[in-house]
C-alpha atoms as a PDB file:
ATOM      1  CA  UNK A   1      19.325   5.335 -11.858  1.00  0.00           C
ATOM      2  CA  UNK A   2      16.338   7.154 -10.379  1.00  0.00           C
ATOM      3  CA  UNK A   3      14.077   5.937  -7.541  1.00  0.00           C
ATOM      4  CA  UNK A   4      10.461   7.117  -7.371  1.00  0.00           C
ATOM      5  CA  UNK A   5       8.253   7.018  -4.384  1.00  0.00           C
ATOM      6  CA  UNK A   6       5.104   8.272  -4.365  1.00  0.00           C
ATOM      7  CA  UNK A   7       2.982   8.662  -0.972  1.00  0.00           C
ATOM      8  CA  UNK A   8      -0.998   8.186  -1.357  1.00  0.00           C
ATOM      9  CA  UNK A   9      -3.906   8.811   1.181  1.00  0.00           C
ATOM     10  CA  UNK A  10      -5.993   5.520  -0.117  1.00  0.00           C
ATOM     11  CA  UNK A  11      -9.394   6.779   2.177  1.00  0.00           C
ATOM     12  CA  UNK A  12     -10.124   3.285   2.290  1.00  0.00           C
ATOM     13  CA  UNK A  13      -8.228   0.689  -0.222  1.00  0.00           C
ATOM     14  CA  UNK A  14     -11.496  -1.044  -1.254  1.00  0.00           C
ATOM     15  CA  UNK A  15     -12.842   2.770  -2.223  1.00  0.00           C
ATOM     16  CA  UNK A  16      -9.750   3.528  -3.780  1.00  0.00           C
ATOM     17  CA  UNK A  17      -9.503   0.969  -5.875  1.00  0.00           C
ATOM     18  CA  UNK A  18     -13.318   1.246  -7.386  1.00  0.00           C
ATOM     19  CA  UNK A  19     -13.964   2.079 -10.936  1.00  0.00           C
ATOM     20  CA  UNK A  20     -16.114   5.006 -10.629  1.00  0.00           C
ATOM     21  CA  UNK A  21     -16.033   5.860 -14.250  1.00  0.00           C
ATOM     22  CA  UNK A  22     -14.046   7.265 -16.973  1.00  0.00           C
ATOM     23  CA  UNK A  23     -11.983   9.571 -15.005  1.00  0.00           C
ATOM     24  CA  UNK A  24     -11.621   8.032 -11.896  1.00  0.00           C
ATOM     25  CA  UNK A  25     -10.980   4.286 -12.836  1.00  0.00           C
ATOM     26  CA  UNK A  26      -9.471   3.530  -9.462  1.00  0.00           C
ATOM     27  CA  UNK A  27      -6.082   2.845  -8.065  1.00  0.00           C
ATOM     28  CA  UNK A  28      -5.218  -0.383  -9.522  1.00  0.00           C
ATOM     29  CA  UNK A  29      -5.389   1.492 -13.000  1.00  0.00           C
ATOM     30  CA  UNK A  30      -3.290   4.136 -11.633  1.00  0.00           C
ATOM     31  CA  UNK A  31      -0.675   1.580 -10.435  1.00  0.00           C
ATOM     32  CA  UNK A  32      -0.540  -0.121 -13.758  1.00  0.00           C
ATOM     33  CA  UNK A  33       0.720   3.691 -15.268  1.00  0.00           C
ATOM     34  CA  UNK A  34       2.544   5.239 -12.586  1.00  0.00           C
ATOM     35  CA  UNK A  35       6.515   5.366 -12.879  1.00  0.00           C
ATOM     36  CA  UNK A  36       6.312   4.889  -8.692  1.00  0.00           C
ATOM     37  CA  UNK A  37       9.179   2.547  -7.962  1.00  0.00           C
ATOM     38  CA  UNK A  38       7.298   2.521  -4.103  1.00  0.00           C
ATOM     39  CA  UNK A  39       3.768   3.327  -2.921  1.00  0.00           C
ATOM     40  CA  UNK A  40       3.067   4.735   0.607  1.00  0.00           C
ATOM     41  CA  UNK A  41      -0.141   4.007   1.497  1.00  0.00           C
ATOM     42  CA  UNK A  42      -2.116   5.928   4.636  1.00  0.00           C
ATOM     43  CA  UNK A  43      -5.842   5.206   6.042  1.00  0.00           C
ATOM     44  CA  UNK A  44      -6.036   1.780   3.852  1.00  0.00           C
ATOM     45  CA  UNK A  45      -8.459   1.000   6.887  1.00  0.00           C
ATOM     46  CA  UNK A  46      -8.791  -2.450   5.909  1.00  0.00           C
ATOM     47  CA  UNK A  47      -7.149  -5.692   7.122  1.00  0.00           C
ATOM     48  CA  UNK A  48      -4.785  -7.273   4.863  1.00  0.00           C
ATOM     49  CA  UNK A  49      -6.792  -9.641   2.934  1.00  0.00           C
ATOM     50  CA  UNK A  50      -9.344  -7.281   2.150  1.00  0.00           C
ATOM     51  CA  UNK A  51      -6.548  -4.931   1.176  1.00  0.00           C
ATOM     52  CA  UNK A  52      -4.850  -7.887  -1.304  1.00  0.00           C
ATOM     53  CA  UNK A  53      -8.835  -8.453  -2.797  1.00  0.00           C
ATOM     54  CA  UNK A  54      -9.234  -4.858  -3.644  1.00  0.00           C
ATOM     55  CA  UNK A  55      -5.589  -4.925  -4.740  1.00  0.00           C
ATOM     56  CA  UNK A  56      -5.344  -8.089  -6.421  1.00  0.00           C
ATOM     57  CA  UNK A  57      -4.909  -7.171  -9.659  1.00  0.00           C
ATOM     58  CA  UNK A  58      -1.657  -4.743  -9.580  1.00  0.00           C
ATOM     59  CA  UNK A  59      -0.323  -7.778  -6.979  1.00  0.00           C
ATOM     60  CA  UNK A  60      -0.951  -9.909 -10.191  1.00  0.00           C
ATOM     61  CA  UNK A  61       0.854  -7.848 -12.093  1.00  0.00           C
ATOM     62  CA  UNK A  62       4.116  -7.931  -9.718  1.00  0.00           C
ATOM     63  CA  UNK A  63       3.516  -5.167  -7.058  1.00  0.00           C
ATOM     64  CA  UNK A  64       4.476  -6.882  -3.675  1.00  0.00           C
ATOM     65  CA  UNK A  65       2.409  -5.599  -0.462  1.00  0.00           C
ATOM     66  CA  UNK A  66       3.293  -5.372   2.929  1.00  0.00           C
ATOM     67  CA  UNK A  67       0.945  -3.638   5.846  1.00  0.00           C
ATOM     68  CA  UNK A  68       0.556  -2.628   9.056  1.00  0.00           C
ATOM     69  CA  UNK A  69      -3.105  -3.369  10.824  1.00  0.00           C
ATOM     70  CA  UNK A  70      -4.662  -1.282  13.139  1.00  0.00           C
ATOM     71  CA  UNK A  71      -5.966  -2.735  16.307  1.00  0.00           C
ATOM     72  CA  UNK A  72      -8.942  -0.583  15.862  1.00  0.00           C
ATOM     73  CA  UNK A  73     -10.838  -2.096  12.890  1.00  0.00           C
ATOM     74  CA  UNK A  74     -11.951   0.152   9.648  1.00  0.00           C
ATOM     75  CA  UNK A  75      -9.613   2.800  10.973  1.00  0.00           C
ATOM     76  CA  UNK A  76      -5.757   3.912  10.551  1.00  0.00           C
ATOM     77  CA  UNK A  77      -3.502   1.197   8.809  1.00  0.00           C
ATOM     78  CA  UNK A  78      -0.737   1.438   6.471  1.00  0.00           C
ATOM     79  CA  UNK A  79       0.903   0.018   3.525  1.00  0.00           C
ATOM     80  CA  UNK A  80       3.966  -0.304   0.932  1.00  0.00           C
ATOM     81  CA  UNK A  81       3.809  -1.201  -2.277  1.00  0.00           C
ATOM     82  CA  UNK A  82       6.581  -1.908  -4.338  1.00  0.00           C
ATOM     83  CA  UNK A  83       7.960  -2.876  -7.378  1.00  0.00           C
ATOM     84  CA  UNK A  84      10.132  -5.551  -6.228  1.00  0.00           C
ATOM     85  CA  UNK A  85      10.069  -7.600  -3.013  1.00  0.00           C
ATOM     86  CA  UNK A  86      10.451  -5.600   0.569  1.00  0.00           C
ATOM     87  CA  UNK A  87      12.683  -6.853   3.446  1.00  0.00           C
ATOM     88  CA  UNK A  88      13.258  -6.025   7.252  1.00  0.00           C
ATOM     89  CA  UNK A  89       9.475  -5.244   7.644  1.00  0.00           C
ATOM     90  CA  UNK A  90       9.495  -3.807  10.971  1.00  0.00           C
ATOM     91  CA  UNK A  91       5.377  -2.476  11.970  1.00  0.00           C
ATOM     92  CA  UNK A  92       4.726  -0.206  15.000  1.00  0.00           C
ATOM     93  CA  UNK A  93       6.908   1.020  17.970  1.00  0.00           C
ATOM     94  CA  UNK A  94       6.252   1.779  21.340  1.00  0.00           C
ATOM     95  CA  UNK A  95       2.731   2.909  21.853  1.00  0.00           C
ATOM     96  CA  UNK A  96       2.488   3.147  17.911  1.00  0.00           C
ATOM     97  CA  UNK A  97       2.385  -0.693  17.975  1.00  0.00           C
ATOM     98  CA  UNK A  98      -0.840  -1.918  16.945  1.00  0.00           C
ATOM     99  CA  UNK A  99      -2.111   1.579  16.560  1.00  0.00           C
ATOM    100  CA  UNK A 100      -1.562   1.001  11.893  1.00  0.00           C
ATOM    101  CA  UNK A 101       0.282   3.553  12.020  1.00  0.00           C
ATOM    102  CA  UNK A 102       3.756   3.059  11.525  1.00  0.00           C
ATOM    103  CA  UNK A 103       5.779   0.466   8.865  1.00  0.00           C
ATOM    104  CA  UNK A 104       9.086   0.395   7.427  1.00  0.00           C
ATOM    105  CA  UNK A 105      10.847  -1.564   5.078  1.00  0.00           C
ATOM    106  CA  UNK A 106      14.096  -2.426   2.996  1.00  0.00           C
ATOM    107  CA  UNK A 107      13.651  -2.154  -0.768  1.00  0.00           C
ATOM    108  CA  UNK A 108      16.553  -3.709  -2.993  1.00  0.00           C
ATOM    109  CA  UNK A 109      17.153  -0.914  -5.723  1.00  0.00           C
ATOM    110  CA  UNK A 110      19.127  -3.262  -7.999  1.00  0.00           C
ATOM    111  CA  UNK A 111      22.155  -1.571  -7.362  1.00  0.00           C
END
């Protein structure tokens, strides 16, 4: 079985996720093709429910979301998505704790 993570630097969720046009129809189109079993988000500089608004329809269609904030607001922040449920979220250590910049996570693989 093969495992596919792919790592992403959103810019800004609710900008990545806009339909600019026929080329660049934003990320939730790209999440509906991609063979990414996990997405590793960086600078989603948003707080979580405006990150599951601009995201809401790839969570509709089964991706599961979990993020770390940053204290500082529009900046930092970071995110998993996955194909199935994530467990043992652990976000920020030492003087990374509220800083958005650090989250980990189990992700059952099914086997």
């Amino acid at each position: 079985m093969t495992f596919t993570i792919a790592s992403v630097n959103v810019n800004g969720i609710r900008a990545a996720c806009k339909q600019r046009n026929e080329l660049n129809p934003g990320m939730n189109a790209w999440l509906a093709q991609t063979p990414a079993d996990v997405v590793l988000m960086q600078e989603v500089r948003a707080n979580p429910k405006e990150t599951e608004k601009a995201l809401a329809p790839s969570l509709e269609a089964g991706w599961h979301l979990v993020q770390a904030e940053s204290d500082a607001k529009g900046r930092a922040g970071v995110g998993i998505l996955s194909r199935t449920e994530l467990s043992d979220v652990s976000v920020g250590f030492g003087s990374f704790a509220t800083s958005g910049r650090y989250i980990e996570a189990t992700v059952a693989t099914g086997e």
